[in-house]
Protein backbone atom coordinates (compact mmCIF):
# COMPACT_ATOMS: atom_id res chain seq x y z
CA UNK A 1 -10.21 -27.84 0.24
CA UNK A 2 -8.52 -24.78 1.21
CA UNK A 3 -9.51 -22.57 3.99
CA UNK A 4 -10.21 -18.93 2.57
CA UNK A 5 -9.80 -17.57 6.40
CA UNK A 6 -6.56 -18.63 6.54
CA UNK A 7 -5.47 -17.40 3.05
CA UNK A 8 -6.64 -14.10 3.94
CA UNK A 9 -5.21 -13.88 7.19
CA UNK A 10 -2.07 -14.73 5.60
CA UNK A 11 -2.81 -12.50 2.43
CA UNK A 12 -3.61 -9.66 5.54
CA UNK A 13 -0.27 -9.86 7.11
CA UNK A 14 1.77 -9.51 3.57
CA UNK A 15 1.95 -5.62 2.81
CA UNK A 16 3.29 -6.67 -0.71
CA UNK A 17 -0.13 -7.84 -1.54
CA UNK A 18 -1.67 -4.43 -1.08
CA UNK A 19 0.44 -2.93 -3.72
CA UNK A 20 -1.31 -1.70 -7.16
CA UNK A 21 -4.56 -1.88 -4.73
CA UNK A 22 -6.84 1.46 -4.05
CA UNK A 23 -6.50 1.82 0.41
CA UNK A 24 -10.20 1.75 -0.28
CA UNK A 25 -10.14 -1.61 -1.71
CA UNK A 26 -8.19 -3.00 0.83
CA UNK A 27 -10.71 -5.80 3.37
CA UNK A 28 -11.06 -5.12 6.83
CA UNK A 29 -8.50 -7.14 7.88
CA UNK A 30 -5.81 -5.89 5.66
CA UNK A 31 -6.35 -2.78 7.13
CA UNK A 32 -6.61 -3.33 10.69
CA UNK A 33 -2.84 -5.50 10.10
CA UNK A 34 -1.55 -2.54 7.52
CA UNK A 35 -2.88 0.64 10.29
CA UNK A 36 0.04 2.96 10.70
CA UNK A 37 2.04 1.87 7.95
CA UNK A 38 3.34 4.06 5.52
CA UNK A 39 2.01 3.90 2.23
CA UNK A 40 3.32 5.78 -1.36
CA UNK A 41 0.92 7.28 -3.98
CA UNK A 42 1.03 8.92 -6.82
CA UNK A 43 1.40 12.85 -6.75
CA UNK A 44 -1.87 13.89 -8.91
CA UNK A 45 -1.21 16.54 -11.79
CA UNK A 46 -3.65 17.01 -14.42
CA UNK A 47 -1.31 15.22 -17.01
CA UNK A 48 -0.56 12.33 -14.86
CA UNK A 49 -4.44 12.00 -13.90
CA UNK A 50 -3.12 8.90 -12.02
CA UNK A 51 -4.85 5.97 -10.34
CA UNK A 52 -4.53 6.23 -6.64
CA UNK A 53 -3.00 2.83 -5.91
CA UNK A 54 -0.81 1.96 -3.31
CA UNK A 55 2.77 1.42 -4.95
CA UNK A 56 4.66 1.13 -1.84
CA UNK A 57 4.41 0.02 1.82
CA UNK A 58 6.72 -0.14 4.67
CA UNK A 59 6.93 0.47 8.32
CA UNK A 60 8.71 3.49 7.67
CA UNK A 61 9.15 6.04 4.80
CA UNK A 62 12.84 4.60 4.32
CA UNK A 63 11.10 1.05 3.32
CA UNK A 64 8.72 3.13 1.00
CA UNK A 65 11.53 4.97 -0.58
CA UNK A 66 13.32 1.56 -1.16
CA UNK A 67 10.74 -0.62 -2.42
CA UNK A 68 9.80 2.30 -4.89
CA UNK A 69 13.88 2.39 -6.24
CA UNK A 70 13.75 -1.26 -6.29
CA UNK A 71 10.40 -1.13 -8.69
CA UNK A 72 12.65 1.70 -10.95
CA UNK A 73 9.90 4.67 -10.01
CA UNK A 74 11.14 8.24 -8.53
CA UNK A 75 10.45 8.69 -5.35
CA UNK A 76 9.73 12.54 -5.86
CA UNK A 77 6.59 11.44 -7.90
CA UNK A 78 4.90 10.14 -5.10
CA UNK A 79 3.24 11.33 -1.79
CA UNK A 80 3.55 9.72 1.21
CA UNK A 81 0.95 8.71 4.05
CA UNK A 82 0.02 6.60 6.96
CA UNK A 83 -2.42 4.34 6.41
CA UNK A 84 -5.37 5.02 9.22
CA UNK A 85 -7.17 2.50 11.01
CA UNK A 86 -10.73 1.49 9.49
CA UNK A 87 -12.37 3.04 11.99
């Protein structure tokens, strides 16, 4: 049987898995291990009416800008934040 505590502590400390995610959605623990990170989100217009999912993370806004090239999306369509603590 496989422990779900330690899947999600290990799921917790992998930003990847928070990408395509809502912050909101994200558990407690992912976001006490992803606090201060930066994360990328869509710029809202009202043609894009986008969802707001996370579509990069990184310690820095150099990581977001790469893993957004790597995925083939424009970095100018996004807006960039740090992701707060939970509380």
């Amino acid at each position: 049987m496989i422990d779900s505590s330690v899947m999600s502590a290990a799921k917790a400390r992998d930003p990847r898995s928070a990408i395509g995610r809502s912050p909101d959605a994200l558990t407690l623990q992912e976001r006490l291990a992803f606090a201060g990170k930066y994360i990328a989100l869509e710029i809202y217009t009202p043609k894009t009416l986008p969802l707001r999912t996370i579509e990069a993370i990184g310690d820095s806004l150099e990581a977001c800008l790469r893993i957004l090239r790597e995925r083939g999306l424009d970095p100018r369509q996004f807006e960039f934040q740090r992701l707060p603590p939970p509380y």
